[in-house]
Structure formats: structure tokens, C-alpha cells
N, C-alpha and C. Protein backbone atom coordinates (compact mmCIF):
# COMPACT_ATOMS: atom_id res chain seq x y z
N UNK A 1 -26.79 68.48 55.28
CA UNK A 1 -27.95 68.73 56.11
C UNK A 1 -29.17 68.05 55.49
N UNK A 2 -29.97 67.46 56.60
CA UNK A 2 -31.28 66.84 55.82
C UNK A 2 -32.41 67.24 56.36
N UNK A 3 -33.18 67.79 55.46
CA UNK A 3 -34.71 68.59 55.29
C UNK A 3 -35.39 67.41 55.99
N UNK A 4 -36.25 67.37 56.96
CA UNK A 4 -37.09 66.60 57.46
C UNK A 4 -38.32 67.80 57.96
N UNK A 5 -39.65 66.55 57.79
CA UNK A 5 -40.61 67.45 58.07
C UNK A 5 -40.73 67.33 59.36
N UNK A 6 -41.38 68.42 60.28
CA UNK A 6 -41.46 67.99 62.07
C UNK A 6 -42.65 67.84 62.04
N UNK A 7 -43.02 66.16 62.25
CA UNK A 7 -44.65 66.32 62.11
C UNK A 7 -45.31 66.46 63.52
N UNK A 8 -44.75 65.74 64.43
CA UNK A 8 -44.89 66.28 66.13
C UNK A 8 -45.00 67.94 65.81
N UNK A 9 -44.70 68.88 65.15
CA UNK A 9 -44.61 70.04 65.60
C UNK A 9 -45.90 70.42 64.74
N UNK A 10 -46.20 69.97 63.70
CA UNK A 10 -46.77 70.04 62.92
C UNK A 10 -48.82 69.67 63.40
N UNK A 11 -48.46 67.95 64.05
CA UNK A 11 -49.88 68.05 64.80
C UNK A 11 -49.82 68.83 66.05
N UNK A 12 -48.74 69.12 66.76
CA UNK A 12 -49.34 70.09 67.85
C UNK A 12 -50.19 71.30 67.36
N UNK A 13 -49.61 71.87 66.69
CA UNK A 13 -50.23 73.03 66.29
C UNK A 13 -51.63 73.20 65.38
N UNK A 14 -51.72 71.92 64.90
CA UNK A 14 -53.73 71.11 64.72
C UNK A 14 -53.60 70.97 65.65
N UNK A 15 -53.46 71.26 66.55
CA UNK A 15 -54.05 70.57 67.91
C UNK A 15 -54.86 71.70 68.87
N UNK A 16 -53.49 72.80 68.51
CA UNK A 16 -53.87 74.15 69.23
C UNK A 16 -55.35 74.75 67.85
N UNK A 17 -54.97 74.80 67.18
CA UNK A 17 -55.92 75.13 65.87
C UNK A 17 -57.40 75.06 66.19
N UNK A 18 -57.63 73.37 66.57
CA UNK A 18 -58.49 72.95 67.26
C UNK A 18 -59.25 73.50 68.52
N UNK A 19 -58.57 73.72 69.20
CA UNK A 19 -58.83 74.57 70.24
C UNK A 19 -59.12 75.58 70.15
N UNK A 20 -58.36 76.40 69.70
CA UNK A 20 -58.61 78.20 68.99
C UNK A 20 -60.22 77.84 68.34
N UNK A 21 -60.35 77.10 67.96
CA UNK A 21 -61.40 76.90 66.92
C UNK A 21 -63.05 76.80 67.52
N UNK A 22 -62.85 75.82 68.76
CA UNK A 22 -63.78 75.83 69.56
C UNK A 22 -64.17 76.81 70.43
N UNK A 23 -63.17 77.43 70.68
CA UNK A 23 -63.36 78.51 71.62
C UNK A 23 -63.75 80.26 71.15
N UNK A 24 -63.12 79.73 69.48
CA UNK A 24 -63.97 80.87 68.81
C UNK A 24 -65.55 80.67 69.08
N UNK A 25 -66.00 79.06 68.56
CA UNK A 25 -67.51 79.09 68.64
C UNK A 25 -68.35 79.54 69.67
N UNK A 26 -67.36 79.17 70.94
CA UNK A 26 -68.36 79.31 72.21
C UNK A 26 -68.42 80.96 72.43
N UNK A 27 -67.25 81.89 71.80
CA UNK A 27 -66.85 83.12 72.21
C UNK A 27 -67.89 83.67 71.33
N UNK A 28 -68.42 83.17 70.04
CA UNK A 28 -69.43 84.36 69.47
C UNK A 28 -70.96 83.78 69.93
N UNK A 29 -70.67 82.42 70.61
CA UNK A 29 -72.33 81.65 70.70
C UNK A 29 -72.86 81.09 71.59
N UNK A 30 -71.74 81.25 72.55
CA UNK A 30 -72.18 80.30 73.75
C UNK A 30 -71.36 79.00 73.72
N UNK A 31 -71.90 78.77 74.77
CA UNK A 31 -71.44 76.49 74.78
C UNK A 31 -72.52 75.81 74.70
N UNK A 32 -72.56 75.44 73.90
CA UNK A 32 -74.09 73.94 73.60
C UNK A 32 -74.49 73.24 74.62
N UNK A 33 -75.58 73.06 74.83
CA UNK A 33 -75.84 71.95 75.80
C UNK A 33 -74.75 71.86 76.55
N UNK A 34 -74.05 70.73 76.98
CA UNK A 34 -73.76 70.39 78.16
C UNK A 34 -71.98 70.43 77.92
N UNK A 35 -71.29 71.19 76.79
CA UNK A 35 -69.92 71.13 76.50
C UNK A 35 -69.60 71.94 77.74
N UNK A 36 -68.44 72.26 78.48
CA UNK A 36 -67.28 73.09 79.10
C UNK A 36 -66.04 72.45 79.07
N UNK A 37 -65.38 73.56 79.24
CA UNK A 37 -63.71 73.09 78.85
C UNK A 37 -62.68 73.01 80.27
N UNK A 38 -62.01 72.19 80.33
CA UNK A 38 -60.95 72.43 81.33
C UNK A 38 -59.66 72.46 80.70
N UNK A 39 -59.21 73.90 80.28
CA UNK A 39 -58.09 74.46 79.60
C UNK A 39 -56.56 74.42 80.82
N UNK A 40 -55.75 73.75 80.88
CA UNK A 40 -54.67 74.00 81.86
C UNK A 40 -53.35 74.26 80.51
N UNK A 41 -52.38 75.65 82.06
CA UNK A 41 -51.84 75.76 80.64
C UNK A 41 -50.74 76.58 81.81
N UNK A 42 -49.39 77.13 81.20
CA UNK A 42 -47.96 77.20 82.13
C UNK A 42 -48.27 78.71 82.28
N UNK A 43 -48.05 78.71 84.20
CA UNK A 43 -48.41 80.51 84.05
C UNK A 43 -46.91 81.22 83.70
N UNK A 44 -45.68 80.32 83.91
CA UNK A 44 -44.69 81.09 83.83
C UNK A 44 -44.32 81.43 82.36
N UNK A 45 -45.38 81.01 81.38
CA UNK A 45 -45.30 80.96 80.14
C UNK A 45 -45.36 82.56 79.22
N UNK A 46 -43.86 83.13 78.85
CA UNK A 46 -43.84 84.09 78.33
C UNK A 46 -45.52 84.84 77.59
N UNK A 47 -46.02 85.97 78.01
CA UNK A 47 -47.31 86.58 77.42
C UNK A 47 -48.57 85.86 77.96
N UNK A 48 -48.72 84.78 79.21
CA UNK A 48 -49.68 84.71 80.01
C UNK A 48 -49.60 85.93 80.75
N UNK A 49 -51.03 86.36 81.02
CA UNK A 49 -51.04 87.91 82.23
C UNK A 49 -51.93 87.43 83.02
N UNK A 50 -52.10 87.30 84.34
CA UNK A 50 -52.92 87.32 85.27
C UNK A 50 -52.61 87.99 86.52
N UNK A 51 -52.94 88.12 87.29
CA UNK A 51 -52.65 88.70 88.63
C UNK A 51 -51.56 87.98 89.28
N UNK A 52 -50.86 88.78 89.94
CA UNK A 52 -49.64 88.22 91.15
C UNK A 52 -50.09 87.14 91.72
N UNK A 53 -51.56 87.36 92.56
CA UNK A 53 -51.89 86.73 93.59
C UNK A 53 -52.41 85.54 92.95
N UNK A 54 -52.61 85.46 92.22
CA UNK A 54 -53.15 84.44 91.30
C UNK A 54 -51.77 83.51 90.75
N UNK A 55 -51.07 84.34 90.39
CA UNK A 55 -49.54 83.59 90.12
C UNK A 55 -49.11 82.92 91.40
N UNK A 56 -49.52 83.94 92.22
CA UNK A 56 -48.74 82.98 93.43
C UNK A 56 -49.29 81.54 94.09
N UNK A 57 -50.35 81.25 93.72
CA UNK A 57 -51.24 80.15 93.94
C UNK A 57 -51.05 79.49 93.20
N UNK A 58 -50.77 79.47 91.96
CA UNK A 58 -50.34 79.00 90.86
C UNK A 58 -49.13 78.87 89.91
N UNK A 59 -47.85 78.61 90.66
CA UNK A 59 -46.31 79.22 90.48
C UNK A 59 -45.75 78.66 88.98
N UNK A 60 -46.85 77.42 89.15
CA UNK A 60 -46.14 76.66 87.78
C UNK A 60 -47.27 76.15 86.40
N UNK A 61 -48.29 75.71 87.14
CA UNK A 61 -49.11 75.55 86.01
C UNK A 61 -50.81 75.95 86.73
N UNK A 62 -52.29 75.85 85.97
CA UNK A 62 -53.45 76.33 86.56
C UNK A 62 -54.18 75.22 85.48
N UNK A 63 -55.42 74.95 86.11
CA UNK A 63 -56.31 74.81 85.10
C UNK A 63 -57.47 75.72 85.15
N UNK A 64 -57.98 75.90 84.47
CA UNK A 64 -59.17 76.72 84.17
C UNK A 64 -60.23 75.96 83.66
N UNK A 65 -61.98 76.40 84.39
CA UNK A 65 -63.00 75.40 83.58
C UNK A 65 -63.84 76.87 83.10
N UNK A 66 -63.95 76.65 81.98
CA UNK A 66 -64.92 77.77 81.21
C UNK A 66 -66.43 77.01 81.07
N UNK A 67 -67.43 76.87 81.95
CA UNK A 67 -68.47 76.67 81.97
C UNK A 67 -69.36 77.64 82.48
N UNK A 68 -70.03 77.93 83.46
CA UNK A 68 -71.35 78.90 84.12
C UNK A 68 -70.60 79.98 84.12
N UNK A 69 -69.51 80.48 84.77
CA UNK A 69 -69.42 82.02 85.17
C UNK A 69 -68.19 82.29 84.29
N UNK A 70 -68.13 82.80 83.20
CA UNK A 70 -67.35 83.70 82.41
C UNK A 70 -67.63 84.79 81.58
N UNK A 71 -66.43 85.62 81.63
CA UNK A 71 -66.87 87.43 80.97
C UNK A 71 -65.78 87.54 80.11
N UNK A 72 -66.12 88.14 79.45
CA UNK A 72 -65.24 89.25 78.18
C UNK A 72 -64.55 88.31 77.43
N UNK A 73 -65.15 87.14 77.32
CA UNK A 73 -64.15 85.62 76.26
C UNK A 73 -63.99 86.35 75.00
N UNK A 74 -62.65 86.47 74.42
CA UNK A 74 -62.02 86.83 73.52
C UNK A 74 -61.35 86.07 72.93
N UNK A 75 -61.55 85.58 71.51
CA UNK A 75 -59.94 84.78 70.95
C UNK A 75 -59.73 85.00 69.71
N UNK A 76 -58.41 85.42 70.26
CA UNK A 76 -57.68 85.95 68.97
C UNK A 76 -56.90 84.89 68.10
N UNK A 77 -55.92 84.79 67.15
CA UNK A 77 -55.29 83.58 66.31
C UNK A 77 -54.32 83.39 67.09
N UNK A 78 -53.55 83.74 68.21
CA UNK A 78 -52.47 83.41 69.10
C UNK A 78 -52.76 83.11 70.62
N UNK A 79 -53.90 84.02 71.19
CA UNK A 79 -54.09 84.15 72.77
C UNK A 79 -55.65 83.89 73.03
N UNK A 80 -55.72 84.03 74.28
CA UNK A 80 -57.34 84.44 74.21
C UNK A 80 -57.02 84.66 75.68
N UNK A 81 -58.65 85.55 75.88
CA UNK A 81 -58.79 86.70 77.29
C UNK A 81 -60.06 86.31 77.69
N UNK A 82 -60.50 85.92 78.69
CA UNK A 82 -61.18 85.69 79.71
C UNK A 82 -61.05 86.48 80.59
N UNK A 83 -62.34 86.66 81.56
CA UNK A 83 -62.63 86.97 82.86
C UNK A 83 -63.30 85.74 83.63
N UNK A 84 -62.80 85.42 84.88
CA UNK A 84 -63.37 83.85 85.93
C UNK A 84 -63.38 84.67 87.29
N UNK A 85 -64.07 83.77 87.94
CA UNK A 85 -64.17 84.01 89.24
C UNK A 85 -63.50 83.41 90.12
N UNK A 86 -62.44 83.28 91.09
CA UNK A 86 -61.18 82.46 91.60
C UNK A 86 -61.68 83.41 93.28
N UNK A 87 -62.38 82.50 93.79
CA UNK A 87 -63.01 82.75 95.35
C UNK A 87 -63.80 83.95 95.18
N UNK A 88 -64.43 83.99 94.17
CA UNK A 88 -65.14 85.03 94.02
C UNK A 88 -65.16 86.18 94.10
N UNK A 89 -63.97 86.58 93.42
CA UNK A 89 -63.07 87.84 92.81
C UNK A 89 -63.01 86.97 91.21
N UNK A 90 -63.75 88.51 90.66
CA UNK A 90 -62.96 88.39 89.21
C UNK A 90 -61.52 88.46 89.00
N UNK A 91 -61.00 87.77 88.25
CA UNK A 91 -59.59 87.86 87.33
C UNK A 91 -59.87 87.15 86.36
N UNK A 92 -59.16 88.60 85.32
CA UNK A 92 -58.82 88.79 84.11
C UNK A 92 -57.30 87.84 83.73
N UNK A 93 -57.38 86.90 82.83
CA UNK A 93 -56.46 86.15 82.22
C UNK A 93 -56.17 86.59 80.79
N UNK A 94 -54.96 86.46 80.34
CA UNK A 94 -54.76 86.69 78.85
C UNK A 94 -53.53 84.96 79.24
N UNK A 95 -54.12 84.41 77.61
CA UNK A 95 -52.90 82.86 77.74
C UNK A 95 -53.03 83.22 76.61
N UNK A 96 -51.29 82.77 75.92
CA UNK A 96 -51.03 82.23 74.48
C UNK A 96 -51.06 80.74 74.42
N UNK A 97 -51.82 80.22 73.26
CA UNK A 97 -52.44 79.38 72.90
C UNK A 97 -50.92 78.27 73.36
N UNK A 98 -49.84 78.86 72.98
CA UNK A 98 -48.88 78.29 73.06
C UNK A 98 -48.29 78.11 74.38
N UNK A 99 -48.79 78.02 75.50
CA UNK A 99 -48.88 78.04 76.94
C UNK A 99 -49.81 77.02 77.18
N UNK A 100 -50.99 76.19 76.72
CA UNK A 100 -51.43 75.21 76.91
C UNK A 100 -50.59 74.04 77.21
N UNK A 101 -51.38 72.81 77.96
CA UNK A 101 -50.82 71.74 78.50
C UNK A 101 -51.19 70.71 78.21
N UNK A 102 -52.75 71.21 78.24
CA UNK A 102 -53.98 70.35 78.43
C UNK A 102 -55.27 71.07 78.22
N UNK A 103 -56.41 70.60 77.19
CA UNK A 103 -57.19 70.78 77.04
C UNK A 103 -58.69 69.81 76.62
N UNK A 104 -59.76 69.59 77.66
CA UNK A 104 -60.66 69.05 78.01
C UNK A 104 -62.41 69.50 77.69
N UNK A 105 -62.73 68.61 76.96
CA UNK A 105 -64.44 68.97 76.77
C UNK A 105 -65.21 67.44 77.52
N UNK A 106 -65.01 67.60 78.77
CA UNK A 106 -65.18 65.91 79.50
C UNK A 106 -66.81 66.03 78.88
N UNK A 107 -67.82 66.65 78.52
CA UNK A 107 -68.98 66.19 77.98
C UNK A 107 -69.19 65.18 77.12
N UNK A 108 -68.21 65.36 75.80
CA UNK A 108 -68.33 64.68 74.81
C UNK A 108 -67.16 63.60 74.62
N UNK A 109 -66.38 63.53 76.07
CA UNK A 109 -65.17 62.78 76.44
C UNK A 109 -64.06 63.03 75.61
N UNK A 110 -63.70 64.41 75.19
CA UNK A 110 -62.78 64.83 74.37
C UNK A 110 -61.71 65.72 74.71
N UNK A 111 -60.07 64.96 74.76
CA UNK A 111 -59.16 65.95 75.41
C UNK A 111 -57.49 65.80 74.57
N UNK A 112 -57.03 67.15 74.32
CA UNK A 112 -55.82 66.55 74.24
C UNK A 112 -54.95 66.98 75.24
N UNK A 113 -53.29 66.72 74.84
CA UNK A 113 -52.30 66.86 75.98
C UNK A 113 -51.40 67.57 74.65
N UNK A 114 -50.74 68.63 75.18
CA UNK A 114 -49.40 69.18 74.70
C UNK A 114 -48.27 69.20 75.26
């Protein structure tokens, strides 16, 4: 058997790190000037929670933009919890970091792909 390092597995997860990281900042401080995020990420993804009706609009994947209208931003070292407005009804989201797809700060032209 041969020990190899997985470095694909290795930058994904700087990748997610990254993310967790930013979203801590904005969660204790706000978003700076002109940053928002367009987070897309798999709803069928074991420990995403959102609403049915929301699943059902969304069977396979969603994106989300965290700019003007968000509540209760939470992030923890695995998930994070939001509240958005989707036709103007709140819903409450919980995603594991590990359910991302895609993540976007088009301000500063900065995105990756998982």
C-alpha cells in the first residue's frame, strides 16, 4: 500500500476554511462596503435544513446572495444558519460547509468552485 497525500482534498478544505472565515467576519461585523456573497450549495446534501417548499423549488442545488436582507447569521466550524427572504417569506437555512458548490464575493471579483 502507498501513503499518498490527497492534496485536492486537502485545498478543498482551504477552500471551505476560507469561506467559514469570511463569513465569520461579516457574522460578528457586517459586510464592508460593497462585499456580498453568492453561496450555492446541494440541498439534497445530508444536514442542509430548509423548508419543504423551498426544497421543492430547489430539488437539487440553490444559490443564496447574503447582501441587504439577512437575520440570525451564525457560523459555526462545520455549518452556518441564516435567515433570507425567498418572495418575501422568511426562511431559515442551516448548510454544512461541506454542501457548498460555489462560492462568490463578485465585488472584489473573487470566487471559488467545489
Amino acid at each position: 500500500m502507498t501513503d499518498t497525500l490527497n492534496y485536492s482534498q486537502l485545498v478543498d478544505q482551504g477552500m471551505r476554511h476560507v469561506v467559514r472565515d469570511a463569513m465569520r467576519h461579516v457574522a460578528s461585523s457586517g459586510l464592508p462596503g460593497e462585499h456580498h456573497f453568492f453561496v450555492s450549495f446541494l440541498t439534497t446534501h445530508p444536514g442542509v435544513r430548509m423548508s419543504e417548499g423551498l426544497r421543492a423549488k430547489y430539488p437539487k442545488e440553490i444559490t443564496i446572495v447574503i447582501q441587504h436582507q439577512f437575520w440570525d447569521f451564525r457560523v459555526e466550524d462545520q455549518q452556518f444558519h441564516i435567515t433570507l427572504s425567498f418572495g418575501g417569506m422568511p426562511e431559515k437555512l442551516s448548510v454544512p460547509f461541506a454542501a457548498l458548490t460555489a462560492f462568490a464575493d463578485p465585488s472584489v471579483k473573487f470566487g471559488l468552485q467545489f
